[in-house]
C-alpha atoms as a PDB file:
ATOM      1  CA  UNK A   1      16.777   9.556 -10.928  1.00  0.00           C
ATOM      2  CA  UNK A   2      15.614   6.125 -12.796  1.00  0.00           C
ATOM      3  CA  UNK A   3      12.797   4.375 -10.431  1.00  0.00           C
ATOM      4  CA  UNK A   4      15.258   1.309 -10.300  1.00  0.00           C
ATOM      5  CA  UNK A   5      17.633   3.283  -8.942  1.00  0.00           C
ATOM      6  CA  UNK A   6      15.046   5.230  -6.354  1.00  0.00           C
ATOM      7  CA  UNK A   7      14.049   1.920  -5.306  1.00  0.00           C
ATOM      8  CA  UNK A   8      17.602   0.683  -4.265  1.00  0.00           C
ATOM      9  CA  UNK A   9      18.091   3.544  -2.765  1.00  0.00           C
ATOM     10  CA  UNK A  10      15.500   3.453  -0.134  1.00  0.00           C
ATOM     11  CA  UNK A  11      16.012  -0.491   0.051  1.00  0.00           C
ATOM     12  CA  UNK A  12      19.551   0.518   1.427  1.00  0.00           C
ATOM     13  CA  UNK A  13      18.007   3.277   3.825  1.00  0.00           C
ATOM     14  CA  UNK A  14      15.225   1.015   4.892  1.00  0.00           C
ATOM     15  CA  UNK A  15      17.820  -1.919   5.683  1.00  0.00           C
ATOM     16  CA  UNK A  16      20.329   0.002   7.326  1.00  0.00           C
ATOM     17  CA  UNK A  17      17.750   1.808   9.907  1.00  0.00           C
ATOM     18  CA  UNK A  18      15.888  -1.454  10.595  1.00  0.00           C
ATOM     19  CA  UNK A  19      19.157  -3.686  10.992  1.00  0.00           C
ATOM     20  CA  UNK A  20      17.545  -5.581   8.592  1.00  0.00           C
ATOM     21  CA  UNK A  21      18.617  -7.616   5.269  1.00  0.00           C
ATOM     22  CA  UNK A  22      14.815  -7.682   3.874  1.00  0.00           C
ATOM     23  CA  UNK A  23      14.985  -5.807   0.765  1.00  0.00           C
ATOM     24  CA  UNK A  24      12.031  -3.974   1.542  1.00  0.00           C
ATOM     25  CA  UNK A  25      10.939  -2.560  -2.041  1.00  0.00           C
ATOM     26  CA  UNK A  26      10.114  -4.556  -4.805  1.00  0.00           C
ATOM     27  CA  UNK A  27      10.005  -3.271  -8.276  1.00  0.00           C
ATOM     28  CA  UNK A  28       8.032  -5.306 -10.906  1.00  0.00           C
ATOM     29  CA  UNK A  29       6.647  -4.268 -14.461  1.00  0.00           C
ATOM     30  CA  UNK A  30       6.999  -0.841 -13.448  1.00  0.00           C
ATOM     31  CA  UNK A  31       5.323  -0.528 -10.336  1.00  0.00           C
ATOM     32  CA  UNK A  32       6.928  -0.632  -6.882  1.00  0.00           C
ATOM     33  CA  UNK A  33       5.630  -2.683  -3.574  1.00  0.00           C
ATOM     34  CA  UNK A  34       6.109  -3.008  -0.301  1.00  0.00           C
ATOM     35  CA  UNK A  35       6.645  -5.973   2.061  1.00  0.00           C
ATOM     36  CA  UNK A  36       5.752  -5.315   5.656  1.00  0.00           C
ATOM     37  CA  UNK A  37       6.297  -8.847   7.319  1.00  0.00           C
ATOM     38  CA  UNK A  38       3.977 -11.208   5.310  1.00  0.00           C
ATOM     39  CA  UNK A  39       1.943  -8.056   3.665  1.00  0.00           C
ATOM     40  CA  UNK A  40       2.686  -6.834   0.264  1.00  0.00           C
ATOM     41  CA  UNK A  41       1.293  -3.331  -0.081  1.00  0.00           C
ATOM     42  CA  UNK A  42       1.377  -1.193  -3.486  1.00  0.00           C
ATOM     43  CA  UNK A  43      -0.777   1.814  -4.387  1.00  0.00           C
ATOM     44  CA  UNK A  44      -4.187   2.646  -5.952  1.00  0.00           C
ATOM     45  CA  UNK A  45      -4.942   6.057  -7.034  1.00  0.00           C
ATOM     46  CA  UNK A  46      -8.209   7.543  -6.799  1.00  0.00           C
ATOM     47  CA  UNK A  47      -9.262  10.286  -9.096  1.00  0.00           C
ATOM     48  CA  UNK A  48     -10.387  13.830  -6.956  1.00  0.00           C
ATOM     49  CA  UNK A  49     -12.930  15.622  -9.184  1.00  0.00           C
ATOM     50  CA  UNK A  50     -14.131  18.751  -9.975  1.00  0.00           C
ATOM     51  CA  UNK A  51     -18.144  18.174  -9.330  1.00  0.00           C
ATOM     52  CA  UNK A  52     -19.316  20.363 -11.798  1.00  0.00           C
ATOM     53  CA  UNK A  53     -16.431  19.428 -14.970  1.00  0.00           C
ATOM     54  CA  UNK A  54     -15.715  15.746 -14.094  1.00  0.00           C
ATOM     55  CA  UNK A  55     -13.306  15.507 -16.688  1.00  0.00           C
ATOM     56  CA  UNK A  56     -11.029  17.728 -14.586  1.00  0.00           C
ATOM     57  CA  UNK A  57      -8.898  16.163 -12.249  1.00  0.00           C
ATOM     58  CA  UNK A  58      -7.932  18.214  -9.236  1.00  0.00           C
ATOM     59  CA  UNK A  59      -6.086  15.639  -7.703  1.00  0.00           C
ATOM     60  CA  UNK A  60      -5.819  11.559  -6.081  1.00  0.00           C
ATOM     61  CA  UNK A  61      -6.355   9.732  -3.119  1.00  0.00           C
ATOM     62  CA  UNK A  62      -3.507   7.456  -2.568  1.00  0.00           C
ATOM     63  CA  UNK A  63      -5.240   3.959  -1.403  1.00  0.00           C
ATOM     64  CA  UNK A  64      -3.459   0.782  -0.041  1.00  0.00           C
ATOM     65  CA  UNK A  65      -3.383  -2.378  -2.181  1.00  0.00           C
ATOM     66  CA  UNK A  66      -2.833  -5.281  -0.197  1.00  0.00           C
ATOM     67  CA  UNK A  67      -1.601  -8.652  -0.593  1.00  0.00           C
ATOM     68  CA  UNK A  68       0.195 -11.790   1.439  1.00  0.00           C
ATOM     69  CA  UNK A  69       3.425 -11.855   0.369  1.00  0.00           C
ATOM     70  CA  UNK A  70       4.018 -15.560   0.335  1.00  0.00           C
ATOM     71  CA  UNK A  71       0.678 -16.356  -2.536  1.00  0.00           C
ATOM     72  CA  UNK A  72       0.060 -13.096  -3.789  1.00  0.00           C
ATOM     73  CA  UNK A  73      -3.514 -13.501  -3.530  1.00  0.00           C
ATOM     74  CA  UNK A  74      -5.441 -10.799  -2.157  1.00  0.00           C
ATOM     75  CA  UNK A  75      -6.608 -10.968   1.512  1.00  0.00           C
ATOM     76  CA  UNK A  76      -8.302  -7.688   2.053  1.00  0.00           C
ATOM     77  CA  UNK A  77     -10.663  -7.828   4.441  1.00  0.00           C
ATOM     78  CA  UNK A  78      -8.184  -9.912   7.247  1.00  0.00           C
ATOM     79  CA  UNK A  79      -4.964  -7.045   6.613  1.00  0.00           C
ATOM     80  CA  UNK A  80      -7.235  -3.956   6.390  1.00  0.00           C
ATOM     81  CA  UNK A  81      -8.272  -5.341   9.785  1.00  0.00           C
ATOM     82  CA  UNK A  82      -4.695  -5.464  10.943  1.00  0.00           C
ATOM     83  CA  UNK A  83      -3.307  -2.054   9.409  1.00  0.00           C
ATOM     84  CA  UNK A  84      -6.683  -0.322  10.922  1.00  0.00           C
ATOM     85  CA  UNK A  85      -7.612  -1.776  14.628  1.00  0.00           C
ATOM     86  CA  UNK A  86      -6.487   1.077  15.906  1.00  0.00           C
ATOM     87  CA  UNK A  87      -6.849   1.799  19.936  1.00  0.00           C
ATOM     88  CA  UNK A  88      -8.600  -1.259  21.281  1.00  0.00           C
ATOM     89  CA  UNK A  89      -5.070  -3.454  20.861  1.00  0.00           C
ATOM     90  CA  UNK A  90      -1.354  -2.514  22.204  1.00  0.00           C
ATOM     91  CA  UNK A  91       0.457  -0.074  20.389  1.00  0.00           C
ATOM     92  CA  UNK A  92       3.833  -0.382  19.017  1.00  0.00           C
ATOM     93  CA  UNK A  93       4.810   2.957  17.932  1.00  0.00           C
ATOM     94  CA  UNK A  94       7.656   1.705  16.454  1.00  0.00           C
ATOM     95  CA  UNK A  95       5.670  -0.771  14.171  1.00  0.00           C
ATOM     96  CA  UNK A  96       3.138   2.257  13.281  1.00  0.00           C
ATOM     97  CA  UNK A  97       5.429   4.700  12.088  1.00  0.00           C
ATOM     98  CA  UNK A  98       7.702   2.505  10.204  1.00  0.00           C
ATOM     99  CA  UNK A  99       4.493   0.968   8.548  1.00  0.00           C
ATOM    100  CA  UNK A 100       3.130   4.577   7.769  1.00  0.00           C
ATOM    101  CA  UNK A 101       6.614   5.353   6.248  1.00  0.00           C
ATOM    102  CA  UNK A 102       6.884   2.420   4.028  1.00  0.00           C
ATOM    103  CA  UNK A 103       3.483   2.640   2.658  1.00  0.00           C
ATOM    104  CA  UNK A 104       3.784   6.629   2.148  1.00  0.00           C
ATOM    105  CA  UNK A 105       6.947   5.871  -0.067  1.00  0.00           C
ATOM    106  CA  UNK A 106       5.551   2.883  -2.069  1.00  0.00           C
ATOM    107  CA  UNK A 107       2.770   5.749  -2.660  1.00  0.00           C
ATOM    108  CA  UNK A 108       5.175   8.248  -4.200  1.00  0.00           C
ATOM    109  CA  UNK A 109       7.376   5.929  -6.209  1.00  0.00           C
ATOM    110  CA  UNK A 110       4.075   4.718  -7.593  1.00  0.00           C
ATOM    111  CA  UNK A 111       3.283   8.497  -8.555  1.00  0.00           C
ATOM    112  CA  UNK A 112       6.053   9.555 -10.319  1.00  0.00           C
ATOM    113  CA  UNK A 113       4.339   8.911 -14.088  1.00  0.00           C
ATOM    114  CA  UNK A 114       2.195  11.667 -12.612  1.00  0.00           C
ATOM    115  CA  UNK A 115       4.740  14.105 -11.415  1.00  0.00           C
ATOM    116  CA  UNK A 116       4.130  16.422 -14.134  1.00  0.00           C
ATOM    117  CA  UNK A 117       0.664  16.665 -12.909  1.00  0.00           C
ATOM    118  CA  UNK A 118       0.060  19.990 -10.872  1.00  0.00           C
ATOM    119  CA  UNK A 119      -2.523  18.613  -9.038  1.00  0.00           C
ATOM    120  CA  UNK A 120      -2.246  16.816  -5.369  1.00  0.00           C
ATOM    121  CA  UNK A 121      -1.592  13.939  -4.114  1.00  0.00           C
ATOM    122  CA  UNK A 122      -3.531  12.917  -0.730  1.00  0.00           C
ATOM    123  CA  UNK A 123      -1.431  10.562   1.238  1.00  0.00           C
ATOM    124  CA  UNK A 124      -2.704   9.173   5.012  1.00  0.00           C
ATOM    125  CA  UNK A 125      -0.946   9.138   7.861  1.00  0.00           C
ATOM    126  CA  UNK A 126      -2.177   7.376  10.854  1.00  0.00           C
ATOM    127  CA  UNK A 127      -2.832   9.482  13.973  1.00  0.00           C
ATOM    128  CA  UNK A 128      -0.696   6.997  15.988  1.00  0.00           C
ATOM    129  CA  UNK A 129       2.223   8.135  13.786  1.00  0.00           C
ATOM    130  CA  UNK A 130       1.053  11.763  14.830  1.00  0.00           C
ATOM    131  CA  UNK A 131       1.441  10.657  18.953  1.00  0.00           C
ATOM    132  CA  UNK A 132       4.546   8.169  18.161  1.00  0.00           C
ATOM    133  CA  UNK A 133       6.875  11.072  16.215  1.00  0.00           C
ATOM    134  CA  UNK A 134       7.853  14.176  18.951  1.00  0.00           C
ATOM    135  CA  UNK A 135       9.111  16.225  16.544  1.00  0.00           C
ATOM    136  CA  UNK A 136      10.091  17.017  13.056  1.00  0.00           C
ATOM    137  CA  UNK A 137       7.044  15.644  11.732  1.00  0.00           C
ATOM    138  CA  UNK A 138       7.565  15.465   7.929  1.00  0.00           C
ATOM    139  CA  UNK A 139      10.999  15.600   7.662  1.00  0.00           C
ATOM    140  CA  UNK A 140      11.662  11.947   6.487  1.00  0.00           C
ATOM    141  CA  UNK A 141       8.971  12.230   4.165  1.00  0.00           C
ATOM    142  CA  UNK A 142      10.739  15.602   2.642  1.00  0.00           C
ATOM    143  CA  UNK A 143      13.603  13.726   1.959  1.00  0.00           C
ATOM    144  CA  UNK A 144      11.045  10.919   0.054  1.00  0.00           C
ATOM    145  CA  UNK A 145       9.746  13.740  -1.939  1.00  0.00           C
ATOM    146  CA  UNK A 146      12.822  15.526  -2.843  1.00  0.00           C
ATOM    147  CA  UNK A 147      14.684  12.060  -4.157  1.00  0.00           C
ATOM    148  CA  UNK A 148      11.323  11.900  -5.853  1.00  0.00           C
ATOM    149  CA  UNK A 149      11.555  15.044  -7.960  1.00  0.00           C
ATOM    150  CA  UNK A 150       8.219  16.575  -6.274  1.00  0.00           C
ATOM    151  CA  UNK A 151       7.175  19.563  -4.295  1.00  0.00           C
ATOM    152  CA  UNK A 152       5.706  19.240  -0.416  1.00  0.00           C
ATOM    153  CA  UNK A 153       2.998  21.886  -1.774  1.00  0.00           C
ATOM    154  CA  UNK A 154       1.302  18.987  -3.839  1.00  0.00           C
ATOM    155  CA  UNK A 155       1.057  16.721  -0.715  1.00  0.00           C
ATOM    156  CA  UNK A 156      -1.617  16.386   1.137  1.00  0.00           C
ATOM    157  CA  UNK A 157      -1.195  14.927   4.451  1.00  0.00           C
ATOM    158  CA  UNK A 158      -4.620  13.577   6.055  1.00  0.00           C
ATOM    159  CA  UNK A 159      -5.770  12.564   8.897  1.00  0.00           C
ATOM    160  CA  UNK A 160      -8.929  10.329  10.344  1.00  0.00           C
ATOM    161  CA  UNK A 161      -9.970  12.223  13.316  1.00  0.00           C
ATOM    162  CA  UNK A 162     -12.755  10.645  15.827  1.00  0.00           C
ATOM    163  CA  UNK A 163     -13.867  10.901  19.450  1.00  0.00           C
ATOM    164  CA  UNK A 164     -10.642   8.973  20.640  1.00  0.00           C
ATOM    165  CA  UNK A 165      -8.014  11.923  18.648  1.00  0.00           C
ATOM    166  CA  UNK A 166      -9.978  14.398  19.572  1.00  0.00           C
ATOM    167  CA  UNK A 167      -9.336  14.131  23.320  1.00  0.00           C
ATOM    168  CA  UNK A 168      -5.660  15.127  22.870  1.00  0.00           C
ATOM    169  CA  UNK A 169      -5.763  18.238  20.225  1.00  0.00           C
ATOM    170  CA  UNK A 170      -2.718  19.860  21.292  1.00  0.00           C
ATOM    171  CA  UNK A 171      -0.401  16.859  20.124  1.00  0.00           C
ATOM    172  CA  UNK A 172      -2.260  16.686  17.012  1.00  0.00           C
ATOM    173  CA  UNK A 173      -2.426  20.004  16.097  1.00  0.00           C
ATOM    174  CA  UNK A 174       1.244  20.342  16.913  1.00  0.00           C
ATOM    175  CA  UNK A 175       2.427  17.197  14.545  1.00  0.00           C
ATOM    176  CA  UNK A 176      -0.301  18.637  11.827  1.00  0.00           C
ATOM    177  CA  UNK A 177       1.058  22.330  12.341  1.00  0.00           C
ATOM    178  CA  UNK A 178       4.605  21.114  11.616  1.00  0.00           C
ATOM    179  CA  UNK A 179       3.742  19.082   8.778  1.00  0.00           C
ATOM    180  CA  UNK A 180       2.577  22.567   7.244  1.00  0.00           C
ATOM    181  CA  UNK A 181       5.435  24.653   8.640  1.00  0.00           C
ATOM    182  CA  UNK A 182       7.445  22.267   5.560  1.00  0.00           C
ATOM    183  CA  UNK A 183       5.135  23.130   2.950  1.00  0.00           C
ATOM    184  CA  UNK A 184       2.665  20.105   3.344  1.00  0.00           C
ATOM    185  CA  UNK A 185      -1.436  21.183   2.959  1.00  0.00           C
ATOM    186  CA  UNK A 186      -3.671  19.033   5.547  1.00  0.00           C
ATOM    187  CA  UNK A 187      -6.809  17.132   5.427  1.00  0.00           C
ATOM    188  CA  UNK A 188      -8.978  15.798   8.031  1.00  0.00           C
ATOM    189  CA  UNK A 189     -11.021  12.735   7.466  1.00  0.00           C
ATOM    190  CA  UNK A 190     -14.597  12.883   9.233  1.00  0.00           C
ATOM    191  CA  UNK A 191     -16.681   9.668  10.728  1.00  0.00           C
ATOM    192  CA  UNK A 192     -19.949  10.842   8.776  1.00  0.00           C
ATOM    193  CA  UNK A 193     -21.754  14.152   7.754  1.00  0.00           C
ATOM    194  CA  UNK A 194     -23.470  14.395  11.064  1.00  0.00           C
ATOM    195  CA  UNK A 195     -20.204  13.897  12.925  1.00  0.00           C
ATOM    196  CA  UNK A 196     -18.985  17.137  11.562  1.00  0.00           C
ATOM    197  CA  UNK A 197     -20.211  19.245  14.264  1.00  0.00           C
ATOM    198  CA  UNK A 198     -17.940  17.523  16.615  1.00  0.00           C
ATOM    199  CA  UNK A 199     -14.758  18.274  15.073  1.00  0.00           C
ATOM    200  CA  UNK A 200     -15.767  21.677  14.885  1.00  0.00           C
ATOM    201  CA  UNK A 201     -13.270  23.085  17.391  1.00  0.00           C
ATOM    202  CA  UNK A 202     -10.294  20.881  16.189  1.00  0.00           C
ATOM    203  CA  UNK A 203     -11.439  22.537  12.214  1.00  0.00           C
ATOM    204  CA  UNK A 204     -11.644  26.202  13.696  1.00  0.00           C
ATOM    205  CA  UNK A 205      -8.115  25.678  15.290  1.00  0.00           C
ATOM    206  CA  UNK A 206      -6.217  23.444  12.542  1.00  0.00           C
ATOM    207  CA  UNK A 207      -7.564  25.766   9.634  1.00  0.00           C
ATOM    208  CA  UNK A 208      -7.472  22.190   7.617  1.00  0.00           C
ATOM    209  CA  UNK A 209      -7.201  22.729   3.520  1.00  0.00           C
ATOM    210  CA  UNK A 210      -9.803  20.095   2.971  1.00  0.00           C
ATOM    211  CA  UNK A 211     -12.694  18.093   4.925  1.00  0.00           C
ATOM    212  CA  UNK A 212     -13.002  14.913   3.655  1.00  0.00           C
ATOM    213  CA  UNK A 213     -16.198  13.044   4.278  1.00  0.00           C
ATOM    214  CA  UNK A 214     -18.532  10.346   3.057  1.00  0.00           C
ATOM    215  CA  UNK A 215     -21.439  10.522   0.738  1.00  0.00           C
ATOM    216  CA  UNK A 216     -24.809  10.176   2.220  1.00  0.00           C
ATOM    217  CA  UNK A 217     -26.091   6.498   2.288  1.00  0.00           C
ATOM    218  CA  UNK A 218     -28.349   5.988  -0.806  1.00  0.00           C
ATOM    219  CA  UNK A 219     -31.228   5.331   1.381  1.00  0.00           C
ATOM    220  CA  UNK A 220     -30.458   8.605   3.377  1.00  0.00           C
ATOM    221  CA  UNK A 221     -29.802  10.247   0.308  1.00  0.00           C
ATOM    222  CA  UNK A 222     -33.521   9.811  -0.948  1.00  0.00           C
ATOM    223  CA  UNK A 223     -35.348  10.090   2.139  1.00  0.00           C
ATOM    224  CA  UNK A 224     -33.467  11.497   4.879  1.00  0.00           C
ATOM    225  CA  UNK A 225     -34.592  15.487   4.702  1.00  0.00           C
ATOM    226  CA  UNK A 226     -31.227  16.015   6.904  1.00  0.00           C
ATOM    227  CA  UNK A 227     -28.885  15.047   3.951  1.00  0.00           C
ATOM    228  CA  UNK A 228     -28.549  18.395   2.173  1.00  0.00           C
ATOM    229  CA  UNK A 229     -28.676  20.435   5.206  1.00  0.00           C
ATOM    230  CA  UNK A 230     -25.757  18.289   6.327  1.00  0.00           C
ATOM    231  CA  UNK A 231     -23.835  18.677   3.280  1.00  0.00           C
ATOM    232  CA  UNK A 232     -24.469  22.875   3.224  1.00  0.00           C
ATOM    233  CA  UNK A 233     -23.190  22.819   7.036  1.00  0.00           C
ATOM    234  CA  UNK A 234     -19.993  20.666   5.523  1.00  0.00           C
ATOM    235  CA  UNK A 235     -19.146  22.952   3.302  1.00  0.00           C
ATOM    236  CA  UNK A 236     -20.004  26.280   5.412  1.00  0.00           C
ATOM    237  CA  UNK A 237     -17.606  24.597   7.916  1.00  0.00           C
ATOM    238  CA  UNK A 238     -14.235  24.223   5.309  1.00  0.00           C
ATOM    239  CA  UNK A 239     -15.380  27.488   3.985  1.00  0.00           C
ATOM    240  CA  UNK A 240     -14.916  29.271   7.510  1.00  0.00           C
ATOM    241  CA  UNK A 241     -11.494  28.186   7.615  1.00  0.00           C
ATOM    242  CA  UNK A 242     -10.443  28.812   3.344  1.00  0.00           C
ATOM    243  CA  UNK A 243     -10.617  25.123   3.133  1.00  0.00           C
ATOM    244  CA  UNK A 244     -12.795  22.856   0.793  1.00  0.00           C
ATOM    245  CA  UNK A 245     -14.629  20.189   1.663  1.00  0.00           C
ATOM    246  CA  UNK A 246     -14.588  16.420  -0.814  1.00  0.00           C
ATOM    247  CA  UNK A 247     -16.886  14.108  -0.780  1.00  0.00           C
ATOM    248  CA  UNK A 248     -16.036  10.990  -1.329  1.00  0.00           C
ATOM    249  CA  UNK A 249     -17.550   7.539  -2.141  1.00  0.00           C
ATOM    250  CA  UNK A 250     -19.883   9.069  -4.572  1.00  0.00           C
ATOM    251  CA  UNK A 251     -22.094   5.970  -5.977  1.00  0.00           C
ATOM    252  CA  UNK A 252     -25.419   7.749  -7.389  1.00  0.00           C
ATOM    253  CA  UNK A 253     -26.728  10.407  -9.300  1.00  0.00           C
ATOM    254  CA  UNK A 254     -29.198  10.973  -6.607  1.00  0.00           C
ATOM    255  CA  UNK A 255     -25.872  11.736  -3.825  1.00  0.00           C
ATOM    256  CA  UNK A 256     -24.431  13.832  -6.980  1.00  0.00           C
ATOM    257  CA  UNK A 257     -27.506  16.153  -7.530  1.00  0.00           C
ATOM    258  CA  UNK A 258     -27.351  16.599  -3.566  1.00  0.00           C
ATOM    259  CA  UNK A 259     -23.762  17.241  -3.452  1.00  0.00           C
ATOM    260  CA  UNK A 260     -24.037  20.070  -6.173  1.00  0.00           C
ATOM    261  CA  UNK A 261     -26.780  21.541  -4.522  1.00  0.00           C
ATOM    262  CA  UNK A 262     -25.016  21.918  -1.360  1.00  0.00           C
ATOM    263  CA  UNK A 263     -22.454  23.764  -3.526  1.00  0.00           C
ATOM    264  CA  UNK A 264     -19.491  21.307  -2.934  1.00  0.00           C
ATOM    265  CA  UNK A 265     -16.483  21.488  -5.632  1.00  0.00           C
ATOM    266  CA  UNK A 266     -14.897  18.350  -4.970  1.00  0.00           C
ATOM    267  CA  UNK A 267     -15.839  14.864  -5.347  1.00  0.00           C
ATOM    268  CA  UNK A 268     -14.828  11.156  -5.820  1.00  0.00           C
ATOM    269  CA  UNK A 269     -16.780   8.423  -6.648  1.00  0.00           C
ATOM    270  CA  UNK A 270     -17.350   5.410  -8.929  1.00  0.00           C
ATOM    271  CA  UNK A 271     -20.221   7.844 -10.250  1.00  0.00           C
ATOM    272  CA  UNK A 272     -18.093  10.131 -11.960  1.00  0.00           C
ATOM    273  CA  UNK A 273     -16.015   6.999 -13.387  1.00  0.00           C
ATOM    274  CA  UNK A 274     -18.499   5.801 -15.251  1.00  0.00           C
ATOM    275  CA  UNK A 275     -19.600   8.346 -17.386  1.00  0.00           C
ATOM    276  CA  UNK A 276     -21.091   7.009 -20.821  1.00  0.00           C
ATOM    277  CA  UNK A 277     -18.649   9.328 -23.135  1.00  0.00           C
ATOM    278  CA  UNK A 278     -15.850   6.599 -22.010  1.00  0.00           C
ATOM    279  CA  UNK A 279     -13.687   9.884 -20.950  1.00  0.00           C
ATOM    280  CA  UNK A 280     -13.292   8.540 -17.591  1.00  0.00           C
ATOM    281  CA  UNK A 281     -12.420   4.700 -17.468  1.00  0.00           C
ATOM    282  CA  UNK A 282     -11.799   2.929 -14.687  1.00  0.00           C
ATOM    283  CA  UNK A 283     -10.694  -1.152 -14.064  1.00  0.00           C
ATOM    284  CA  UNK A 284     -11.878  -3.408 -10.935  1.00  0.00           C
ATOM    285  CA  UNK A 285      -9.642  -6.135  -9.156  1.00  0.00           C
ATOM    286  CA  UNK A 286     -10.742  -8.633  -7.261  1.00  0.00           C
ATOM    287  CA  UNK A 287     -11.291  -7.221  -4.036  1.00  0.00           C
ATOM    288  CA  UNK A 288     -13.022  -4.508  -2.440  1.00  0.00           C
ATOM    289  CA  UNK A 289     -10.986  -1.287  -3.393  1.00  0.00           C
ATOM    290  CA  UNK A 290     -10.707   0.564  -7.114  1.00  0.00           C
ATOM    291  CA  UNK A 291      -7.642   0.268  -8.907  1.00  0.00           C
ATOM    292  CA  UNK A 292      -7.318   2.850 -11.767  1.00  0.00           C
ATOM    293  CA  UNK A 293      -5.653   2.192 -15.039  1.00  0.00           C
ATOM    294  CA  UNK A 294      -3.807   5.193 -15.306  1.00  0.00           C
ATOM    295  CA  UNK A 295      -3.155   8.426 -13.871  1.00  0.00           C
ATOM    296  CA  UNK A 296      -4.840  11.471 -15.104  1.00  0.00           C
END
């Protein structure tokens, strides 16, 4: 089906389940955005590495590009706020899961030049969306995929679990469990390295496919003895469940020589963007987050 015609499509669906005549999807020059009141989101792709062969791409991170609507400039810092203050304000289910919808379809309209790639796609979903849906988790999202000409096996769905998530396993693990009953693989995103022991229950019952976590600090990474230690324990932890651990936000060589140490396969990073045989190019915004001029 011709993106135009994708795009009208879920502008009808989105309008006639929100009573609404906001055509929610905008398609310009080829790539599609969302408007979400006065927010514009579209997507950024992030390259998922091989550590060892950087030139291989195993897969993306799907990241949020944000805008206001009205100038077009971009506002990051104020709107990451907004999307991300998570349990300290009300919560409007509602407004949660039909955010994490419209931003999880921007995502894949923006990925079809890629659907030929056999790698995956990791997508977020926001554990609110987890407590707000009580049952058939995925199923909208299936019917996203299948209009989109892909396979549920290539998504990743992934999570940010903390202290606050982690007090009410059973409703996570149930909307995570489902989400994999329909083909999806899972990820959990983890506060730090050290925070990894914490989790260790939720990991050991949720059999995750992949633990996603930060790189060390570069100060940490050069004189904190704990950082490799921490990394080996990360990756002893995904590989007790069959799962594989990526880290991400890879900046220095220093983090990389630890990370390969420690034995870990997978790997993002401005690090492995820049490498000096130009195989693996990369183009900054204004703005805080990576935008990447094609997919791999």
């Amino acid at each position: 089906m011709p993106l135009q015609q994708l795009v009208e499509y879920f502008n009808d669906r989105f309008e006639y389940e929100h009573q609404s005549r906001v055509r929610t999807f905008i398609l310009e020059d080829g790539k599609v955005s969302g408007l979400f009141g006065p927010i514009r989101i579209g997507s950024l792709f992030a390259p998922i590495r091989h550590a060892d062969h950087p030139e291989r791409i195993a897969g993306h991170a799907a990241l949020l590009s944000v805008s206001t609507y009205e100038s077009r400039h971009r506002h990051t810092y104020e709107i990451e706020n907004l999307l991300t203050d998570a349990v300290r304000q009300p919560v409007d289910f509602e407004s949660i899961i039909n955010l994490d919808r419209l931003c999880r379809t921007v995502h894949m309209l923006n990925y079809l030049p890629a659907a030929h790639f056999d790698g995956v796609l990791l997508l977020e979903v926001d554990p609110r969306h987890i407590f707000g849906i009580k049952r058939d988790h995925g199923a909208y999202f299936e019917e996203v995929i299948v209009k989109c000409g892909l396979a549920t096996r290539n998504i990743v769905i992934s999570m940010t679990v903390n202290n606050f998530y982690s007090l009410h396993p059973a409703q996570l693990l149930e909307g995570l469990s489902n989400y994999r009953k329909r083909g999806y693989c899972i990820a959990l995103n983890i506060a730090s390295l050290h925070a990894a022991r914490n989790v260790r229950d939720l990991v050991a019952r949720l059999a995750p496919d992949y633990l996603r976590v930060n790189a060390p600090k570069l100060e940490r990474a050069v004189t904190d003895g704990n950082a490799l230690p921490a990394l080996e324990n990360l990756k002893a932890l995904a590989d007790s469940v069959a799962g594989q651990a990526i880290v991400q936000q890879v900046e220095r060589k220093k983090q990389a020589d630890l990370i390969t140490q420690a034995g870990i396969a997978l790997v993002q990073g401005d690090f492995y963007e820049a490498a000096p045989d130009g195989q693996l190019s990369i183009t900054r915004p204004a703005g805080r987050a990576l935008a990447y001029d094609r997919l791999y």
